[in-house]
C-alpha atoms as a PDB file:
ATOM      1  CA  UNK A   1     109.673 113.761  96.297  1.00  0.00           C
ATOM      2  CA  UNK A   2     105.991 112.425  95.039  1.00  0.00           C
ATOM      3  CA  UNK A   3     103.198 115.278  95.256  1.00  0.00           C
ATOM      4  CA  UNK A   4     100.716 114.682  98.867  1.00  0.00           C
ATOM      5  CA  UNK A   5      97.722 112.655  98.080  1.00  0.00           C
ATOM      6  CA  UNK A   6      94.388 115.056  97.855  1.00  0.00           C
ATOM      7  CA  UNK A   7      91.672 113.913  99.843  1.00  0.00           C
ATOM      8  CA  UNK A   8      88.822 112.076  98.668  1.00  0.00           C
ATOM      9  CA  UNK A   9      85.730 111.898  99.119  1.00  0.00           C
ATOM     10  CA  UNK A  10      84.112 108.526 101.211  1.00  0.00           C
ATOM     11  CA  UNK A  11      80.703 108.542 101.358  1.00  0.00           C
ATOM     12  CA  UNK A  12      79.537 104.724 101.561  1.00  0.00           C
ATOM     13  CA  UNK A  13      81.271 101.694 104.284  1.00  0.00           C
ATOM     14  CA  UNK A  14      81.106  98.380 102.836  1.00  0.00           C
ATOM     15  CA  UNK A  15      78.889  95.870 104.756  1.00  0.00           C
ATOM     16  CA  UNK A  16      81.713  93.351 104.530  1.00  0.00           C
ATOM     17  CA  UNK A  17      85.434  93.957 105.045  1.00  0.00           C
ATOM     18  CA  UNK A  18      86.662  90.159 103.838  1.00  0.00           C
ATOM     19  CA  UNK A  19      85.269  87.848 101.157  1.00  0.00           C
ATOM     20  CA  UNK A  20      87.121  84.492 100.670  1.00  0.00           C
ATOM     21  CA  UNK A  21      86.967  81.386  98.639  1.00  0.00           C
ATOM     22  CA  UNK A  22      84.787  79.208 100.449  1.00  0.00           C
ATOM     23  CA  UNK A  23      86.276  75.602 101.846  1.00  0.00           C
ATOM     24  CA  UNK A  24      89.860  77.094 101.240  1.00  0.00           C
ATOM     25  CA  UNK A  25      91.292  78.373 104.817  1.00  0.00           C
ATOM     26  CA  UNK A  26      92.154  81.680 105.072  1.00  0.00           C
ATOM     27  CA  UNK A  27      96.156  80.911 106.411  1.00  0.00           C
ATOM     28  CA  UNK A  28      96.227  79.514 102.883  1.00  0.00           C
ATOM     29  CA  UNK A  29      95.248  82.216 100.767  1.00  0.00           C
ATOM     30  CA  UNK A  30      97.241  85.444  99.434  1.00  0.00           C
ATOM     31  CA  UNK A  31      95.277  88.632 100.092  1.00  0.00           C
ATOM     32  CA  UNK A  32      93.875  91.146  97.431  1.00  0.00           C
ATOM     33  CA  UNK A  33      94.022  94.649  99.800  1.00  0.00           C
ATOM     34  CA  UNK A  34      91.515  97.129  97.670  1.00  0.00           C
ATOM     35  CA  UNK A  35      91.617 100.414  99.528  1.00  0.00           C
ATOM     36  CA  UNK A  36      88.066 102.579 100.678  1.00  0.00           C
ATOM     37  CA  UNK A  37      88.803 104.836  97.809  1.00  0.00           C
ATOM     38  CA  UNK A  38      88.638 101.796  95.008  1.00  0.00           C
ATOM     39  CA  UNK A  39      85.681 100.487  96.747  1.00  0.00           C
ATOM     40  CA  UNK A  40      83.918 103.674  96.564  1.00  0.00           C
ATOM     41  CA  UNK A  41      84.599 104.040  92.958  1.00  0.00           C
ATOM     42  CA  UNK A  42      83.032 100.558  91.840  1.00  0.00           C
ATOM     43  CA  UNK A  43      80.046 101.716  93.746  1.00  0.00           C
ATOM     44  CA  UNK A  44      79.579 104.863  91.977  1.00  0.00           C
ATOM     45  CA  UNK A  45      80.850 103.650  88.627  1.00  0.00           C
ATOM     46  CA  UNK A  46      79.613  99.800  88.118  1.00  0.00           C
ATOM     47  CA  UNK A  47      76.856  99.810  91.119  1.00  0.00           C
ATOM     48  CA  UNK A  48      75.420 103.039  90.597  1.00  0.00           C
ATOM     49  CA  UNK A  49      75.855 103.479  86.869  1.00  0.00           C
ATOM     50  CA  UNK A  50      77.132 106.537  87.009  1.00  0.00           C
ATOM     51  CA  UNK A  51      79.648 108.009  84.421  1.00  0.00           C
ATOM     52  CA  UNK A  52      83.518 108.789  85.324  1.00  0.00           C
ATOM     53  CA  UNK A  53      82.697 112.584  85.179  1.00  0.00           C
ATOM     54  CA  UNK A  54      80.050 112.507  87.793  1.00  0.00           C
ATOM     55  CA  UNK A  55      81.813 109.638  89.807  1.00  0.00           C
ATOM     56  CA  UNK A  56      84.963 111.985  89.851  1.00  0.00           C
ATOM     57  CA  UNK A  57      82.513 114.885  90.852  1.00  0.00           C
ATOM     58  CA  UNK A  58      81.217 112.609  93.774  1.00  0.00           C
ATOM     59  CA  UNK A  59      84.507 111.586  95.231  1.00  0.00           C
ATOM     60  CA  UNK A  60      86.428 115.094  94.776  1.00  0.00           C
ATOM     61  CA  UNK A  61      88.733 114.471  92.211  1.00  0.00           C
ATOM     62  CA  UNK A  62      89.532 114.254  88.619  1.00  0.00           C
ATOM     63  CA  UNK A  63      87.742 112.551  86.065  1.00  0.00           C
ATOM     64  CA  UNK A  64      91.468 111.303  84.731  1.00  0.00           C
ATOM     65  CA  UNK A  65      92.300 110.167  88.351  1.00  0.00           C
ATOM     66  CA  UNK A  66      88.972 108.219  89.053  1.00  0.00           C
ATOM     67  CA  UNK A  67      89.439 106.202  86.232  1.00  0.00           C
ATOM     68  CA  UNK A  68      92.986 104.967  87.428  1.00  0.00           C
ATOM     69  CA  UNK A  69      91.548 104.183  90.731  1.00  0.00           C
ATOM     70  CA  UNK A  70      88.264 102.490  88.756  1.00  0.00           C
ATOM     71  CA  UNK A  71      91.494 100.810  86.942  1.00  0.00           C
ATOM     72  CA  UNK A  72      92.870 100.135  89.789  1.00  0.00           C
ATOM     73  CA  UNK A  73      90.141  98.582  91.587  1.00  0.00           C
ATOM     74  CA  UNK A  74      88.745  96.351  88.508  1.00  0.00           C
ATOM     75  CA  UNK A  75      92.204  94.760  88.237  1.00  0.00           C
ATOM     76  CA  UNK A  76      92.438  93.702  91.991  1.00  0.00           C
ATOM     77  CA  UNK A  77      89.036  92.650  92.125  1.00  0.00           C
ATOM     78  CA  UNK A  78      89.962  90.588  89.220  1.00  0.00           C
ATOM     79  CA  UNK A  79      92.796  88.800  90.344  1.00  0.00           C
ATOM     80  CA  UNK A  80      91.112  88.121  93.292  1.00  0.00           C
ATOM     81  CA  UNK A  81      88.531  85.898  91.656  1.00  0.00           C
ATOM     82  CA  UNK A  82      90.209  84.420  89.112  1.00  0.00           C
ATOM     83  CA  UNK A  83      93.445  83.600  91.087  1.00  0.00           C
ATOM     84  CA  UNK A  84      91.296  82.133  94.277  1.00  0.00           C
ATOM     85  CA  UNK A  85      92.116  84.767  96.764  1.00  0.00           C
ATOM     86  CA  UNK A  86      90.802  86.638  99.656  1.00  0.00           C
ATOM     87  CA  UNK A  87      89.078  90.353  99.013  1.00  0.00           C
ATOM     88  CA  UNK A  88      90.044  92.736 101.911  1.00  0.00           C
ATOM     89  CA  UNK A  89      88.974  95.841 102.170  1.00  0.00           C
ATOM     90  CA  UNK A  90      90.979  98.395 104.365  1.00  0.00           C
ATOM     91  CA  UNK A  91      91.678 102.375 104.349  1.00  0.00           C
ATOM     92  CA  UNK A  92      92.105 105.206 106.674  1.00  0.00           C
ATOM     93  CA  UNK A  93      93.228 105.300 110.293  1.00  0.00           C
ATOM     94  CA  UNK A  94      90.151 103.278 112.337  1.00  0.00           C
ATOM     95  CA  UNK A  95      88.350 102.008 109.435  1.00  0.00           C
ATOM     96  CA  UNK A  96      85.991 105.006 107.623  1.00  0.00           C
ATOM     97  CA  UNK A  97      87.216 108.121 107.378  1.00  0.00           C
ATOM     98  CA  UNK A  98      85.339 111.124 105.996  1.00  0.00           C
ATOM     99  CA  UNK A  99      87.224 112.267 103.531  1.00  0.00           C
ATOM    100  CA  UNK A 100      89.924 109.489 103.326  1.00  0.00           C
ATOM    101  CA  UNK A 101      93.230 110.950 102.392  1.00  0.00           C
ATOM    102  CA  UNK A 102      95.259 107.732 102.259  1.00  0.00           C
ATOM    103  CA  UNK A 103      97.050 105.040 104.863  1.00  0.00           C
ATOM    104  CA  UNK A 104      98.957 107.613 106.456  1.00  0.00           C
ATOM    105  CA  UNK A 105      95.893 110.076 107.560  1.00  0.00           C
ATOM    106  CA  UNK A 106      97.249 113.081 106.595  1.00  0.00           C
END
């Protein structure tokens, strides 16, 4: 049995949930899904400038686990650009949630 997700800290909602190609339709795209807790470390890590020790601070956790979801986040983000697809951004029960403890809301 996996250990329970700890909680982590959301402080910042994106202004934009979707970004897609333009021209392409969106029924023909695949979908990049990067979760509120990737999002939020981009923003403190590549936005903000901000080291992986302070990020980690920030959102609650440890340094080694903000830099898989940094990891995480940079490769989806990726893929999503160079492959042509659409950007969603999703997490927590009802969109925000403060802290965000993964899909299931526990």
């Amino acid at each position: 049995m996996p250990r329970p997700r700890k909680c982590r800290r959301i402080k910042d909602s994106p202004r934009a949930y979707y970004f897609k190609p333009r021209a392409v339709p969106l029924c023909e795209l695949e979908e990049s899904v990067l979760l509120l807790e990737e999002f939020q470390a981009l923003k403190l890590s590549d936005l903000d400038g901000r080291e992986q020790a302070a990020g980690a601070a920030a959102m609650g956790i440890s340094r080694q686990t903000f830099g898989n979801i940094l990891a995480s986040a940079r490769r989806k983000l990726a893929d999503a650009v160079v492959n042509g697809k659409a950007l969603k951004i999703e997490g927590g029960p009802d969109g925000l949630v403060r802290p965000y403890c993964g899909g299931d809301g526990k």
